[in-house]
C-alpha atoms as a PDB file:
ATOM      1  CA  UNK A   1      91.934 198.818 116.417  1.00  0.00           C
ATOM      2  CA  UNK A   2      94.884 200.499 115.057  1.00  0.00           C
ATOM      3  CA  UNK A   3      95.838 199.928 111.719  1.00  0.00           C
ATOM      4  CA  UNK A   4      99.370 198.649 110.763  1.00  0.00           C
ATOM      5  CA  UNK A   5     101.323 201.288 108.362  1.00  0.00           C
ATOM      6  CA  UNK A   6     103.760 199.630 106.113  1.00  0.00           C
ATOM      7  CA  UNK A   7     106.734 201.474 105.129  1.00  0.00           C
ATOM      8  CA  UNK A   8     108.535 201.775 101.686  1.00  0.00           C
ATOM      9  CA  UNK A   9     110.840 199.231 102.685  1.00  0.00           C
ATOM     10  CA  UNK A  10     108.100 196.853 102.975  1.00  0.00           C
ATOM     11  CA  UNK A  11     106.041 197.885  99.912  1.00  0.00           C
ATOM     12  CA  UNK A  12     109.510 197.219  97.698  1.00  0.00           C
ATOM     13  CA  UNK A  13     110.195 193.851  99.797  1.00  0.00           C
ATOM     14  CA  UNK A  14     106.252 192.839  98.736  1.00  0.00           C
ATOM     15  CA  UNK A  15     107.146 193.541  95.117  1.00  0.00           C
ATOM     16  CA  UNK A  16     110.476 191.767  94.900  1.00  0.00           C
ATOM     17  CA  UNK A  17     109.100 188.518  96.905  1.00  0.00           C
ATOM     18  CA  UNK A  18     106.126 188.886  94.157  1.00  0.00           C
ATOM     19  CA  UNK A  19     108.212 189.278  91.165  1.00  0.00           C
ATOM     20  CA  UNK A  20     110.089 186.229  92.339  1.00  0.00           C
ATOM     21  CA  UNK A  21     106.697 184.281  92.433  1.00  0.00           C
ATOM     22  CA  UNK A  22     105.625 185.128  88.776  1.00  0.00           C
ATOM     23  CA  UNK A  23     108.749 184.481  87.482  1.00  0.00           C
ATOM     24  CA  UNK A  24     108.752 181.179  89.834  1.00  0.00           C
ATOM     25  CA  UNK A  25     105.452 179.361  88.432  1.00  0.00           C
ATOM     26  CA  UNK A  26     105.003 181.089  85.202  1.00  0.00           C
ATOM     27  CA  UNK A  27     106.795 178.628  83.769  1.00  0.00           C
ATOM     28  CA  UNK A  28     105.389 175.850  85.457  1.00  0.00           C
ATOM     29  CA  UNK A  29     101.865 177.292  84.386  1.00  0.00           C
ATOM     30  CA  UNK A  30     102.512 177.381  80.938  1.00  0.00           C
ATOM     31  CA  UNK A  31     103.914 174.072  80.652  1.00  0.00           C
ATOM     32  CA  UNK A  32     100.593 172.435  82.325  1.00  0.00           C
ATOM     33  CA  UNK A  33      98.193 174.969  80.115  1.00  0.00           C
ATOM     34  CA  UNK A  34     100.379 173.740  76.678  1.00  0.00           C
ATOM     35  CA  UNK A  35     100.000 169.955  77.776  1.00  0.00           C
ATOM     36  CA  UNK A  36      96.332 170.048  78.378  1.00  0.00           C
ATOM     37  CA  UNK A  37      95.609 172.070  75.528  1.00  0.00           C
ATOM     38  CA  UNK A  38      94.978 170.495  71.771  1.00  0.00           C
ATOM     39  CA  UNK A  39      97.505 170.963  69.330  1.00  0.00           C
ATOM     40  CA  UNK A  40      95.713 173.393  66.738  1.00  0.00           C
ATOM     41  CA  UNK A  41      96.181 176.091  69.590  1.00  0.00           C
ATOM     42  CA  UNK A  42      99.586 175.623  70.218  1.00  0.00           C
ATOM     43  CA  UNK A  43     100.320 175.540  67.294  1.00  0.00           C
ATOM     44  CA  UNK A  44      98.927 179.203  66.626  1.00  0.00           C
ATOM     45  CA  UNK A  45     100.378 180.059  69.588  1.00  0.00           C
ATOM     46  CA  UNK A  46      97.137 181.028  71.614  1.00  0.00           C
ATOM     47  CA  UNK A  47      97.774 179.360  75.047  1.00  0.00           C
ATOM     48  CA  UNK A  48      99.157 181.492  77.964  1.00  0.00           C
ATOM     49  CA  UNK A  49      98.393 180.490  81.257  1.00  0.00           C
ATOM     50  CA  UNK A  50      94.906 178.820  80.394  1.00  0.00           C
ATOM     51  CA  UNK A  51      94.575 175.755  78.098  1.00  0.00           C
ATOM     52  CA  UNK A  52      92.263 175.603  75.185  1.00  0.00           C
ATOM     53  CA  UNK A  53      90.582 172.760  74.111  1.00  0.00           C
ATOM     54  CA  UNK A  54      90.499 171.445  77.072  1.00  0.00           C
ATOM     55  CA  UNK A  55      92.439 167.302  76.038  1.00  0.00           C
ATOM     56  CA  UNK A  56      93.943 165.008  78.159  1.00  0.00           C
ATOM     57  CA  UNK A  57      95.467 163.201  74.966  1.00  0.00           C
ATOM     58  CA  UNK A  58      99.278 164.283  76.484  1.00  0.00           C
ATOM     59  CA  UNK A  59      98.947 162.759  79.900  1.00  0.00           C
ATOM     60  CA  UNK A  60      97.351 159.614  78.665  1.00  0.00           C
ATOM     61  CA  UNK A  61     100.373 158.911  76.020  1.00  0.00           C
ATOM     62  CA  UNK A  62     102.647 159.606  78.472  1.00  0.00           C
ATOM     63  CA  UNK A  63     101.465 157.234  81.558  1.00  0.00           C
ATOM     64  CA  UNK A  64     100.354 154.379  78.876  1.00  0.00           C
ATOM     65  CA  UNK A  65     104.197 154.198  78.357  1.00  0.00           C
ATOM     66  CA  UNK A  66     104.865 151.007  80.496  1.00  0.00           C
ATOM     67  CA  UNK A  67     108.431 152.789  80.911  1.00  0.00           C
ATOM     68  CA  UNK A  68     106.932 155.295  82.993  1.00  0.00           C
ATOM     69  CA  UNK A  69     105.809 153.066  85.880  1.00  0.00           C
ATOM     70  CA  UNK A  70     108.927 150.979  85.804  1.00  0.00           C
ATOM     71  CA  UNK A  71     110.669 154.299  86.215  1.00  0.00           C
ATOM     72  CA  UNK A  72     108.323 155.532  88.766  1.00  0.00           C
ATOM     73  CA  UNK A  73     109.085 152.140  91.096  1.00  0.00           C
ATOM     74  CA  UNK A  74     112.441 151.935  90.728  1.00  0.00           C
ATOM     75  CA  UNK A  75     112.630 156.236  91.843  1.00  0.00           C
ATOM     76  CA  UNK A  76     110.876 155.341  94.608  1.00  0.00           C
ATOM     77  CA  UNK A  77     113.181 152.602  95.680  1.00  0.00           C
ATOM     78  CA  UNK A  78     115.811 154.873  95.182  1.00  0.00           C
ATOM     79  CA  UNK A  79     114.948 157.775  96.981  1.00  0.00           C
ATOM     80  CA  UNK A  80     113.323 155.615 100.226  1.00  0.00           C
ATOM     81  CA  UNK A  81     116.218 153.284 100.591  1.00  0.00           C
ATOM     82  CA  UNK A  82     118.500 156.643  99.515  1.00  0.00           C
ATOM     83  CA  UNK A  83     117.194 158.534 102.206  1.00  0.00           C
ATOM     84  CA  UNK A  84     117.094 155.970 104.852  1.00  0.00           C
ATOM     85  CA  UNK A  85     120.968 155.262 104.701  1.00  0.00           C
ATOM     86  CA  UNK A  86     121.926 158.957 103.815  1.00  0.00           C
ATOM     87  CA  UNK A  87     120.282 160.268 107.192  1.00  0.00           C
ATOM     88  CA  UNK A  88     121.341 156.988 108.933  1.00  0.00           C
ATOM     89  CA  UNK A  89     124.848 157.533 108.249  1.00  0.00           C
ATOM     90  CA  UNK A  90     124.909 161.783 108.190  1.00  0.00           C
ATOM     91  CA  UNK A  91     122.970 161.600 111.826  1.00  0.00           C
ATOM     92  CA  UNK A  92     125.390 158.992 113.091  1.00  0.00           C
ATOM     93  CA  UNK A  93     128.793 161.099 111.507  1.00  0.00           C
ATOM     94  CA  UNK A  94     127.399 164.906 112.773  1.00  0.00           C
ATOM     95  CA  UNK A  95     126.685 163.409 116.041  1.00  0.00           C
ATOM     96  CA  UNK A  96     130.387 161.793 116.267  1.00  0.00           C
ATOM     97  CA  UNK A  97     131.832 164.999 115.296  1.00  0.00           C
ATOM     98  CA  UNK A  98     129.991 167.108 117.641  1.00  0.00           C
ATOM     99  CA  UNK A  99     131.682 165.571 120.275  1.00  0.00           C
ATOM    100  CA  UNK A 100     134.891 167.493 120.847  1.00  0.00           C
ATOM    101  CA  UNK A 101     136.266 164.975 123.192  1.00  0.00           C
ATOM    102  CA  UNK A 102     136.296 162.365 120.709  1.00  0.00           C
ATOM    103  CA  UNK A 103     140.142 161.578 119.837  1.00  0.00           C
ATOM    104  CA  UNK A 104     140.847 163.156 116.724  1.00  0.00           C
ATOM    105  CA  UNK A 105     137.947 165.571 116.256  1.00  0.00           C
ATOM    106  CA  UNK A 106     139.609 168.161 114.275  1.00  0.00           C
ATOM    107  CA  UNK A 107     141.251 165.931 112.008  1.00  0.00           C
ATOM    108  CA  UNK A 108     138.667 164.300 110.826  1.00  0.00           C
ATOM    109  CA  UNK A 109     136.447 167.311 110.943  1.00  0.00           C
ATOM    110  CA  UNK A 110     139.335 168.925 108.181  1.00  0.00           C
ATOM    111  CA  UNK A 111     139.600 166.147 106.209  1.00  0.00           C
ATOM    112  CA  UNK A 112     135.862 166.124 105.960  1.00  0.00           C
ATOM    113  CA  UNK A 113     135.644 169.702 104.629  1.00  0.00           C
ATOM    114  CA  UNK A 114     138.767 168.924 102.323  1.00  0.00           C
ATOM    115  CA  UNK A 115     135.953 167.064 100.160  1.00  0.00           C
ATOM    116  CA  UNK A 116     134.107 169.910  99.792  1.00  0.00           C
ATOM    117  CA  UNK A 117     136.645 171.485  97.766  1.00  0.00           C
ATOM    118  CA  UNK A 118     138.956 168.996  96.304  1.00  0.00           C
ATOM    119  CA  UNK A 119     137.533 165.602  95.192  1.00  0.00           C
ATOM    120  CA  UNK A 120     138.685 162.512  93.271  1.00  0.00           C
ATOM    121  CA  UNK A 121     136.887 163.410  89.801  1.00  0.00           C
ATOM    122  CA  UNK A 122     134.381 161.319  87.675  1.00  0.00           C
ATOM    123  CA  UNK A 123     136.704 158.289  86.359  1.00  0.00           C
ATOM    124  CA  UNK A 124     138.260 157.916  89.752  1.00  0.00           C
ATOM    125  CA  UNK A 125     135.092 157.583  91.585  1.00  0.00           C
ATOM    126  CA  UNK A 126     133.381 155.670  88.850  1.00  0.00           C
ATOM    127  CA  UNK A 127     136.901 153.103  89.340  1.00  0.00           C
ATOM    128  CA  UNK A 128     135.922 152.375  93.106  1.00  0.00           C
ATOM    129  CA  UNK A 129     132.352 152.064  92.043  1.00  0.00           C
ATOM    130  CA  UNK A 130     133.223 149.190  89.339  1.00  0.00           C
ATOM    131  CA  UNK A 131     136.261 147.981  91.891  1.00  0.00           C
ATOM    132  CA  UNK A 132     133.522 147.356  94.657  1.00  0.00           C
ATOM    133  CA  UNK A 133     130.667 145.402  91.958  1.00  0.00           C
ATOM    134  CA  UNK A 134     128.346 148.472  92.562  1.00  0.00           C
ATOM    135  CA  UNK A 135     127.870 148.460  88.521  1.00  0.00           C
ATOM    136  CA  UNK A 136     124.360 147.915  87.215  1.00  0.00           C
ATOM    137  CA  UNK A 137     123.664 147.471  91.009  1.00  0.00           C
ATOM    138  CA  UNK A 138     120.523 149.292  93.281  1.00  0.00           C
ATOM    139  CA  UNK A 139     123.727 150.083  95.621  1.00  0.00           C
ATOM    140  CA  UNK A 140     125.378 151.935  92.840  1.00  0.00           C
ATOM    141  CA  UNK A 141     122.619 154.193  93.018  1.00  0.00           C
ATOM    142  CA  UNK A 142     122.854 155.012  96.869  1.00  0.00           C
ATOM    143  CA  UNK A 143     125.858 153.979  98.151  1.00  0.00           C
ATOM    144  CA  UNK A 144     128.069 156.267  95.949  1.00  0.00           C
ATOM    145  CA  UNK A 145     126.180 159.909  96.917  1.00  0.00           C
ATOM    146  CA  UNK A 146     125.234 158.187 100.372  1.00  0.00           C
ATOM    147  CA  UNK A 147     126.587 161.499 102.238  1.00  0.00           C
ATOM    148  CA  UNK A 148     126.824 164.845 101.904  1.00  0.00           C
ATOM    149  CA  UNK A 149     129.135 167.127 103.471  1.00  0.00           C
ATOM    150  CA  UNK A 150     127.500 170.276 103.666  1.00  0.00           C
ATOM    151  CA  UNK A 151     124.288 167.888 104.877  1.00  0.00           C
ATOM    152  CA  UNK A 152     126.688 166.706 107.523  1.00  0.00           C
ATOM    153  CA  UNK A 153     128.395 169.754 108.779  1.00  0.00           C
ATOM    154  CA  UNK A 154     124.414 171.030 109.170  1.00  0.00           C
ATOM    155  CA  UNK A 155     123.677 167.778 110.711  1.00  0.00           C
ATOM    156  CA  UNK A 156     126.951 168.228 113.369  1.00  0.00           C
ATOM    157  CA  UNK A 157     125.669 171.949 113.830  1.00  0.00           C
ATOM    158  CA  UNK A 158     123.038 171.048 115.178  1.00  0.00           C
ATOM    159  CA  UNK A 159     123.758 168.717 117.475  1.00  0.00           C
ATOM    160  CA  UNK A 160     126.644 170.540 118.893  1.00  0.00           C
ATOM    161  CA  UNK A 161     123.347 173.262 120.261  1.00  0.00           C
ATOM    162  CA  UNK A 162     121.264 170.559 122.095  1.00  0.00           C
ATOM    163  CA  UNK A 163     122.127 170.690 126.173  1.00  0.00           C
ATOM    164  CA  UNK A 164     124.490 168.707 127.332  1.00  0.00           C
ATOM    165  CA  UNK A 165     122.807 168.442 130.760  1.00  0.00           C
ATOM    166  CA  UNK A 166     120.846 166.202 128.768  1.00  0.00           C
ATOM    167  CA  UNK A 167     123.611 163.923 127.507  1.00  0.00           C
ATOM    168  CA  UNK A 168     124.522 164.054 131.467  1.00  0.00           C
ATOM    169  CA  UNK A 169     121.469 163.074 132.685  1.00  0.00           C
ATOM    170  CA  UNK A 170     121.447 160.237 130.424  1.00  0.00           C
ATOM    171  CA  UNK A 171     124.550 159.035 131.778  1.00  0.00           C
ATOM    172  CA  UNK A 172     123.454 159.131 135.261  1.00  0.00           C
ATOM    173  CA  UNK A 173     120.806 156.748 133.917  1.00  0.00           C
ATOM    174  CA  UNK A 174     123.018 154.074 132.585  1.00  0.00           C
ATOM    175  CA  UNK A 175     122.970 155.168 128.723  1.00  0.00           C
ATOM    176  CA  UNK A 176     125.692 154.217 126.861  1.00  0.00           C
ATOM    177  CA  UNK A 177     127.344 156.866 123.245  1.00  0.00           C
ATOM    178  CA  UNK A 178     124.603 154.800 121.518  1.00  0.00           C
ATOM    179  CA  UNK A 179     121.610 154.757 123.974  1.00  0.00           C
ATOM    180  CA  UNK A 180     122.113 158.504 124.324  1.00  0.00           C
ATOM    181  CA  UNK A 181     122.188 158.909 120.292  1.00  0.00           C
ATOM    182  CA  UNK A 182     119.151 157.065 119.799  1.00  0.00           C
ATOM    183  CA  UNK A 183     116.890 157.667 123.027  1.00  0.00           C
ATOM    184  CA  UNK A 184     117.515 160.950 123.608  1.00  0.00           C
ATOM    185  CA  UNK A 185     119.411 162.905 120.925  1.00  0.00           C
ATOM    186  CA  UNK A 186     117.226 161.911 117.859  1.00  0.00           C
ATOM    187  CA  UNK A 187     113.762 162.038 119.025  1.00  0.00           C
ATOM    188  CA  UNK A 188     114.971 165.856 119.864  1.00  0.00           C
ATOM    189  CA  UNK A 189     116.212 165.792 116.283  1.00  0.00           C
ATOM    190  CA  UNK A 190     112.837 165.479 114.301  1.00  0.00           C
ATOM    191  CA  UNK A 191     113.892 168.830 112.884  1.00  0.00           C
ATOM    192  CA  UNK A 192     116.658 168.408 111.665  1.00  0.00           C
ATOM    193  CA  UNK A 193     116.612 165.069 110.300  1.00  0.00           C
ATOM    194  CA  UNK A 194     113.042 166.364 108.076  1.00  0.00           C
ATOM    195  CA  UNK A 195     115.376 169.364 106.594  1.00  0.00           C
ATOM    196  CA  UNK A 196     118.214 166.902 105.631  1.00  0.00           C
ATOM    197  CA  UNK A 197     116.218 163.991 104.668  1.00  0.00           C
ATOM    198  CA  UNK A 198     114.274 166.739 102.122  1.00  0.00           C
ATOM    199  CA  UNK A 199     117.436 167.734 101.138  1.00  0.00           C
ATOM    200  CA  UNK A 200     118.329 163.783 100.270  1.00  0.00           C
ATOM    201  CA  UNK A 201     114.760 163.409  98.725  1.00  0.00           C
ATOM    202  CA  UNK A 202     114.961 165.779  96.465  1.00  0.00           C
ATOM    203  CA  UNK A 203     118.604 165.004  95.253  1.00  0.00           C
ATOM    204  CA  UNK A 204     117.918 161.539  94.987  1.00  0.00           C
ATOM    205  CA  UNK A 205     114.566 162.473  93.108  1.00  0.00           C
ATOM    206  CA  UNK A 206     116.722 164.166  90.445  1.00  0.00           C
ATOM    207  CA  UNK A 207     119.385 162.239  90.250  1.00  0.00           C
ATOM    208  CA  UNK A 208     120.201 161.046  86.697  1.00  0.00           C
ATOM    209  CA  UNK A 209     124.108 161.067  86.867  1.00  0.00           C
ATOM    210  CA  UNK A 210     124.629 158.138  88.983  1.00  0.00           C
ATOM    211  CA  UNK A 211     122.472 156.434  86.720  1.00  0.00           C
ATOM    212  CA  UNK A 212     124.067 157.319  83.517  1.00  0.00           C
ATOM    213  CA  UNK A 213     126.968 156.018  84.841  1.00  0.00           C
ATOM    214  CA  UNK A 214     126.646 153.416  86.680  1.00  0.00           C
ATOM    215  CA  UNK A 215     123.179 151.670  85.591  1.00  0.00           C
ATOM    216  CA  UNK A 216     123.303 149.416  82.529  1.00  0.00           C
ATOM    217  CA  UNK A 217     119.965 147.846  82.623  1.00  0.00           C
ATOM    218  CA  UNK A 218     116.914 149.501  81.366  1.00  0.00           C
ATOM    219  CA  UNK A 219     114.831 147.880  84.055  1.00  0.00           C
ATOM    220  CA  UNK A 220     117.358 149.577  86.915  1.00  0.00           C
ATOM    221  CA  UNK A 221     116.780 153.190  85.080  1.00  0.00           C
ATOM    222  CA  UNK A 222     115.257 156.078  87.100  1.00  0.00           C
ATOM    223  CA  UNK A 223     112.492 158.453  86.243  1.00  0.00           C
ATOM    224  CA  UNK A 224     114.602 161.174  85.398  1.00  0.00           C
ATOM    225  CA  UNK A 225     116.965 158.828  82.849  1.00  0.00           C
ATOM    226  CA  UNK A 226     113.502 157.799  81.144  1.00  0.00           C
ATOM    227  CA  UNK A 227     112.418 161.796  80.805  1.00  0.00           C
ATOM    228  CA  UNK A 228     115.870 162.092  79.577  1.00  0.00           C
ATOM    229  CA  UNK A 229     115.126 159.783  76.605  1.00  0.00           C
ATOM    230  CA  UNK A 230     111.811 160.810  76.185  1.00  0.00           C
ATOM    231  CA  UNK A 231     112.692 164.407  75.767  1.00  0.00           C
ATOM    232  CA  UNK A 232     115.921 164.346  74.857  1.00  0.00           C
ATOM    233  CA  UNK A 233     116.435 161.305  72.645  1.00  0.00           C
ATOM    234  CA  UNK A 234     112.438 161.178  71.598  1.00  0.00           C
ATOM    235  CA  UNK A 235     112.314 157.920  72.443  1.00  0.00           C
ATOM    236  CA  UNK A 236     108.101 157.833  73.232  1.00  0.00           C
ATOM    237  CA  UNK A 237     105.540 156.166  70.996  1.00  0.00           C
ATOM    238  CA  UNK A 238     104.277 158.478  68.957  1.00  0.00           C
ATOM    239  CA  UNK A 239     102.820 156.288  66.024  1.00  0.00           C
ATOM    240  CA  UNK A 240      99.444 157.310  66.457  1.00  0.00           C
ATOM    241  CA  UNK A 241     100.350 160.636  65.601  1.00  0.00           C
ATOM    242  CA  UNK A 242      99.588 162.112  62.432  1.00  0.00           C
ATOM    243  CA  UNK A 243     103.212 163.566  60.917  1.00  0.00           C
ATOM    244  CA  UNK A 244     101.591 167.799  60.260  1.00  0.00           C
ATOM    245  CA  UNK A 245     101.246 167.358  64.559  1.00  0.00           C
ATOM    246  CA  UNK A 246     104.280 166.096  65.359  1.00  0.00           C
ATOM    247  CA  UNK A 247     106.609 169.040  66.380  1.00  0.00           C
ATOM    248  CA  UNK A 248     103.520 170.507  68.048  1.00  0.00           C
ATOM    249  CA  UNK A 249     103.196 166.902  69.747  1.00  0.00           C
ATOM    250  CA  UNK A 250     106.576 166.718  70.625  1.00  0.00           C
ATOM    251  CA  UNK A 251     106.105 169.825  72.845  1.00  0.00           C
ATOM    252  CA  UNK A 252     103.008 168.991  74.206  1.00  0.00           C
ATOM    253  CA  UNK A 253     104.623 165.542  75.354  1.00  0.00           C
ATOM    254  CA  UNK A 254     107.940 167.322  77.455  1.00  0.00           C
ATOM    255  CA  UNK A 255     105.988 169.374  79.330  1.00  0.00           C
ATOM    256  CA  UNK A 256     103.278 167.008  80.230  1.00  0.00           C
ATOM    257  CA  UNK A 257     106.184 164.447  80.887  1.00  0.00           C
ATOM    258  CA  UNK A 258     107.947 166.850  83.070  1.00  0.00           C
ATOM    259  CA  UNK A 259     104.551 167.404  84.974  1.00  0.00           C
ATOM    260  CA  UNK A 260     104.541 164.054  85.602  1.00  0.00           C
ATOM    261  CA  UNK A 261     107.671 163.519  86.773  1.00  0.00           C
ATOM    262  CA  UNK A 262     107.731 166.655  88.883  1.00  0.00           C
ATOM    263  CA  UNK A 263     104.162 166.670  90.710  1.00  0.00           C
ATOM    264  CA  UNK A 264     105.362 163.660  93.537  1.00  0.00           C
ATOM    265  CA  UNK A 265     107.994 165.620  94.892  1.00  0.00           C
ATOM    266  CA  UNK A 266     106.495 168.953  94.902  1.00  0.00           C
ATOM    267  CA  UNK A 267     103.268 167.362  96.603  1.00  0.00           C
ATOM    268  CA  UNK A 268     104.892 166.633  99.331  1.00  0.00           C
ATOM    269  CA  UNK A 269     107.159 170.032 100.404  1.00  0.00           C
ATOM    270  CA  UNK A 270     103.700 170.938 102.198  1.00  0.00           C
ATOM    271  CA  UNK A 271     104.147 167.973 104.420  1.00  0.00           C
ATOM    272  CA  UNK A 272     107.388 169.034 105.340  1.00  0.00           C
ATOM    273  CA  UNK A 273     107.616 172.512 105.575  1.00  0.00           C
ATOM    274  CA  UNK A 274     107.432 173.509 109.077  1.00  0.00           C
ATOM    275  CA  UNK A 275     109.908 170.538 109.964  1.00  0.00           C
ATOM    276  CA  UNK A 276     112.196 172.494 107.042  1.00  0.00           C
ATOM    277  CA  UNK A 277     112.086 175.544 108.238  1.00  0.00           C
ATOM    278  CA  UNK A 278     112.448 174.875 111.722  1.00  0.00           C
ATOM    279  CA  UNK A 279     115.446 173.070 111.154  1.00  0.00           C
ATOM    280  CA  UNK A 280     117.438 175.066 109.221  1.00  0.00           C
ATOM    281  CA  UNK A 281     116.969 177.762 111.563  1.00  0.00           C
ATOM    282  CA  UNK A 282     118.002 175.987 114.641  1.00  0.00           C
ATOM    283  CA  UNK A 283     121.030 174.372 112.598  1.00  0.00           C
ATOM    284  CA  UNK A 284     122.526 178.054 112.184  1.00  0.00           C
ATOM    285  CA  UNK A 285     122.698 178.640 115.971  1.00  0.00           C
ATOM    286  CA  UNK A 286     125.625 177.461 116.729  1.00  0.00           C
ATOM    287  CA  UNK A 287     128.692 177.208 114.867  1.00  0.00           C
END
């Protein structure tokens, strides 16, 4: 069997694509070796990549925080009824757009893009929020960020490269726009509509803008508006804290709060990956 030779070009692409990698989860490393390590050896600086006395003390303070759950159901709400309307109403728009004999395809294709480079600006937007009684609302949440326009134009990309012998054949079989859409064009679409509805996840995951402007109620806030407080503002309990450990606490507690808050989302990329992949390369095929 003959063995492959790798060239320099590949040797320096190996190195780069590994550099990237250490300088990727070295960070993320450190933060779960500080968090599950006991405070005397952080404070003496001693952890690295491997925690030292081994304590699950920063975990436990952070999930015995009934804010935490509340924040965890509400993200969930959030990013599942998020997602379902944002690919709902992207699908539906791309697929309308990639048909060029729809009346008044260009112009609406143009004054689509126009948003990606001009926009109203945070106290007009926030106006129409309040104006439509999205304020302190679940909708206010969703509703304003429901589409995005680079998500769409991928979205109409890709449609515009499935067959339209297909679409004809459909036709021929009594399928109406919508019967077409939904029998034939999405279930070709599985693709696509994993890359965009990651794309919507993940946004929605970290979204903490809508809901600093637009949520009132502590019981509507998000996961990433309670980390906010909690590392930010230092809002957690920390009474049973002695004061000498306190700073070294305080550390401790963002990263292990940021684990927490960042483990859901990265668990399940691996679900989704081929489906991500796939889809962004068949989205760049046609133009």
């Amino acid at each position: 069997m003959k063995r492959k030779r790798f060239s320099l070009v590949d040797i320096i692409i190996a190195f780069i694509l590994l550099l990237v990698v250490v300088m990727t989860a070295y960070p993320f490393l450190y933060m779960i070796a500080v968090s599950l390590s006991e405070n005397i050896y952080v404070m003496k600086g001693e952890v690295t990549l491997w925690p030292k006395g081994f304590s699950t003390k920063m975990y436990e303070m952070v999930l015995q925080d009934p804010r935490i759950f509340t924040a965890y159901s509400n993200t969930f709400l959030y990013v599942i009824l998020g997602t379902v309307i944002s690919l709902a109403v992207t699908a539906m728009g791309g697929y309308a757009l990639a048909r060029k004999e729809m009346l008044g395809n260009k112009q609406f294709t143009l004054l689509i893009v126009f948003t990606m480079f001009f926009q109203g600006g945070m106290i007009p937007t926030f106006l129409v929020v309040k104006g439509l009684s999205l304020v302190d609302t679940i909708w206010g949440m969703v509703l304003p960020s429901a589409v995005s326009t680079w998500n769409l134009i991928i979205m109409r990309t890709f449609f515009t490269s499935i067959p339209k012998e297909l679409e004809e054949a459909g036709r021929m079989d009594g399928l109406n726009d919508i019967g077409i859409f939904a029998r034939i064009v999405l279930p070709l679409s599985k693709a696509a509509l994993a890359t965009i509805g990651l794309f919507y996840a993940v946004a929605m995951w970290n979204n903490f803008y809508n809901a600093l402007l637009y949520l009132r109620s502590a019981e509507l806030f998000p996961l990433q508006v309670v980390l906010r407080n909690i590392v930010l503002a230092g809002q957690m309990n920390a009474s049973e804290v002695s004061s000498s450990d306190s700073i070294i606490v305080e550390e401790s507690l963002k990263f292990a709060t940021i684990i927490v808050s960042t483990l859901p989302i990265l668990l399940l990329y691996p679900f989704l990956q081929k489906y991500f992949v796939k889809g962004v390369m068949i989205g760049s095929v046609k133009g």
